[in-house]
Protein backbone atom coordinates (compact mmCIF):
# COMPACT_ATOMS: atom_id res chain seq x y z
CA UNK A 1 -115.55 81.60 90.11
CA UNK A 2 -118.10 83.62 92.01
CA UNK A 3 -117.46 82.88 95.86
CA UNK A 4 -119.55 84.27 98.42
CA UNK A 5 -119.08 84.31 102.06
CA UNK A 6 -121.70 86.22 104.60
CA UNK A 7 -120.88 86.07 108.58
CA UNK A 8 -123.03 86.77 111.68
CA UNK A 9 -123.16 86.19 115.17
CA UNK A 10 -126.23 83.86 116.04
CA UNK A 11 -126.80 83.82 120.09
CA UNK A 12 -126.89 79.87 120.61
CA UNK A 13 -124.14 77.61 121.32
CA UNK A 14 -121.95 76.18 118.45
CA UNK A 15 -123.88 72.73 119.84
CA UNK A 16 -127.02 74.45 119.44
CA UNK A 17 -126.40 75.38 116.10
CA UNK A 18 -124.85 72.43 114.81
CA UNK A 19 -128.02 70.33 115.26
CA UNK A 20 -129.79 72.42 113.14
CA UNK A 21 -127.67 73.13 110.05
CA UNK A 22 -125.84 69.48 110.16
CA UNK A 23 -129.29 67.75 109.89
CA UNK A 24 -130.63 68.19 106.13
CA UNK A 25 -134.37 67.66 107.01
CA UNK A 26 -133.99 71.26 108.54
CA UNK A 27 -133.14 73.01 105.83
CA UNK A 28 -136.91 74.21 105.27
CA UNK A 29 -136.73 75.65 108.15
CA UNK A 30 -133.43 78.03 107.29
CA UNK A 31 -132.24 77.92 103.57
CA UNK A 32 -133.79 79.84 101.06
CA UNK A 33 -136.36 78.43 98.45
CA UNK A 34 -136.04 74.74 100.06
CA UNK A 35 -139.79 73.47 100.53
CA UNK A 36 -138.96 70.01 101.40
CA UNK A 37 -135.79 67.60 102.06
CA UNK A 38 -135.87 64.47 100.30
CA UNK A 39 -133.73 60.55 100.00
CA UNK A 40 -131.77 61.11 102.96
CA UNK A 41 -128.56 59.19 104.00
CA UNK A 42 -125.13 60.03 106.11
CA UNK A 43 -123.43 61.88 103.08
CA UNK A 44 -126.36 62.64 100.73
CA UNK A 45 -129.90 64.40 100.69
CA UNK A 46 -132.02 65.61 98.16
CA UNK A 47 -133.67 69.29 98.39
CA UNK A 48 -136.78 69.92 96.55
CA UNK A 49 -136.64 73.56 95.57
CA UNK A 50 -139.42 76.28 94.84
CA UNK A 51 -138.73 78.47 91.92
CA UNK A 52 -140.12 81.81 91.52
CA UNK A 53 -142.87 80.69 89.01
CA UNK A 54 -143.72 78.00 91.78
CA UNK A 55 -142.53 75.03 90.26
CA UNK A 56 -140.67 72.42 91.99
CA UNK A 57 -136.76 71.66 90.89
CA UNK A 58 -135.17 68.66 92.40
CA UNK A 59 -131.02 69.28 93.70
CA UNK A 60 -128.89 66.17 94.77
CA UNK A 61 -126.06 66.89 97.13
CA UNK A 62 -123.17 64.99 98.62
CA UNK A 63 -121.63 65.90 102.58
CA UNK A 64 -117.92 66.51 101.57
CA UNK A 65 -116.99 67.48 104.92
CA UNK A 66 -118.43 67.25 108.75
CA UNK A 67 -116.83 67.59 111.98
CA UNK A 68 -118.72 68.26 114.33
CA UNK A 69 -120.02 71.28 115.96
CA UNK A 70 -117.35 73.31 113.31
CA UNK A 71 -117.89 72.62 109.78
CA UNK A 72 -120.27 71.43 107.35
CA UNK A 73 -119.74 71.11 103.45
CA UNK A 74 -121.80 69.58 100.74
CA UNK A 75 -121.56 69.60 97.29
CA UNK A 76 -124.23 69.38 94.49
CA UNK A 77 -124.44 67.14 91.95
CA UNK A 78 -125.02 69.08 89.19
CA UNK A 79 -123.79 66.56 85.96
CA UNK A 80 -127.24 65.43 84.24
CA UNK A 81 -129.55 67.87 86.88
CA UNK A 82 -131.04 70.83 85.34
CA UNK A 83 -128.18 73.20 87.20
CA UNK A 84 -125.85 71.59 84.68
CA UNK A 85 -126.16 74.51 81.91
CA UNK A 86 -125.21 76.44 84.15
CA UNK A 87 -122.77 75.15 86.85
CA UNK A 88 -119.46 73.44 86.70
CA UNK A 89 -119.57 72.99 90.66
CA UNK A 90 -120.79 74.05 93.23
CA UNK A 91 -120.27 73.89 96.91
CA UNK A 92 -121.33 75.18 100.36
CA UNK A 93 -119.79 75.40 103.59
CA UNK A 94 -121.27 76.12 107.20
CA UNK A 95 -118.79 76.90 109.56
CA UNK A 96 -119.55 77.37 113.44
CA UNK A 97 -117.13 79.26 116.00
CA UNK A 98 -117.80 80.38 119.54
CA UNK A 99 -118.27 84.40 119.59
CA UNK A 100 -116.87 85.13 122.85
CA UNK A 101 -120.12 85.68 124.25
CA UNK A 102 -121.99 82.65 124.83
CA UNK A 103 -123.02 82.58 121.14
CA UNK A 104 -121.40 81.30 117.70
CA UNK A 105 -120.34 83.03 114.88
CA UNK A 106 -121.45 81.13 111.52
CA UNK A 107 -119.64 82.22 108.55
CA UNK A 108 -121.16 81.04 104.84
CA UNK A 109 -119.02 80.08 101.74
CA UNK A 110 -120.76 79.20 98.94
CA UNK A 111 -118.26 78.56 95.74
CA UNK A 112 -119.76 78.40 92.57
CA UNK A 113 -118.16 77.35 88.97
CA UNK A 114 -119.98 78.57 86.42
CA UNK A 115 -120.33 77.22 82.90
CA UNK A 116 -120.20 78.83 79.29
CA UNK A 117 -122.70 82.05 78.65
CA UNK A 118 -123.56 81.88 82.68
CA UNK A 119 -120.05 82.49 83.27
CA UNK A 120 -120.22 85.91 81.78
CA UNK A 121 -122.88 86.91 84.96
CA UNK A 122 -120.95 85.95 87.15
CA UNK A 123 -121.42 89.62 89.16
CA UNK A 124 -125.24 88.85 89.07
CA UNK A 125 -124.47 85.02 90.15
CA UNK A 126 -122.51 86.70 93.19
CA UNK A 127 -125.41 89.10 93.87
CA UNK A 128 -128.27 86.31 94.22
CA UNK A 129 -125.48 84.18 96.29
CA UNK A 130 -125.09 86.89 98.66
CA UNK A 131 -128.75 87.18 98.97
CA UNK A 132 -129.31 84.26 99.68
CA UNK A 133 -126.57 83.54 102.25
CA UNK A 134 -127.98 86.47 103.79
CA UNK A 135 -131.53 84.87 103.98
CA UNK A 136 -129.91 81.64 105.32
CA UNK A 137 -128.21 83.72 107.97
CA UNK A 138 -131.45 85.31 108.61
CA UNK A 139 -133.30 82.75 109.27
CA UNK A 140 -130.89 80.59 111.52
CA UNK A 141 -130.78 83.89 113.86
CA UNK A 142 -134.61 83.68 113.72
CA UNK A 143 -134.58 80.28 115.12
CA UNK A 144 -131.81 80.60 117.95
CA UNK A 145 -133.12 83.40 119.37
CA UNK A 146 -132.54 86.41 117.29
């Protein structure tokens, strides 16, 4: 099960932070490939992804897990989506901590089950994670400051 988790000091408050990553309709602004946020309720959001061709891929998720200004988890749906050839689960966590310094440290998990042939890239699976975590982290430090 590829499972990637990416960590970096972000110089806001853990408040600060939490507004942005515990309210789906940001996600644009900060997670990789998201053009839009879609059907939004307490525990579930749609995103409406851009793939590299520039067609647009719908991905449910569910909010497993919030308490706030610590952790955020979701899930996605992936039975009858078009992730399902390739994913058993998948899941990813935001967690916020102070740094010490006036600023948080956010630390990414993103878990991953993958299904039949997929499961044999599962090094390449970890690679794009990792990039993408990265990105994430990149762009949350863009807008607190960094």
């Amino acid at each position: 099960m590829p499972r990637v988790r990416r960590s970096r000091a972000i110089p806001a408050t853990p408040e600060q932070v939490w507004r942005t990553v515990c309210d789906p309709h940001h996600l644009p602004r900060w997670w990789p490939r998201v053009q839009r946020v879609e059907a939004v309720d307490s525990d579930r959001f749609t995103e409406v992804l851009a793939t590299d061709k520039g067609r647009a891929v719908r991905a449910d998720f569910r909010v497993v897990e919030s308490t706030a200004p610590e952790l955020r988890r979701w899930s996605q749906d992936v039975e009858g989506s078009p992730f399902e050839r390739l994913l058993h689960s998948a899941e990813t966590e935001v967690r916020l901590a102070p740094d010490g310094e006036g600023g948080t440290r956010v630390t990414l998990t993103i878990r991953q089950r993958l299904r039949g042939i997929g499961a044999l890239g599962g090094f390449l699976v970890r690679r794009a994670t990792r990039k993408q975590a990265d990105g994430a982290l990149d762009a949350l430090a863009r807008l607190h400051g960094r």
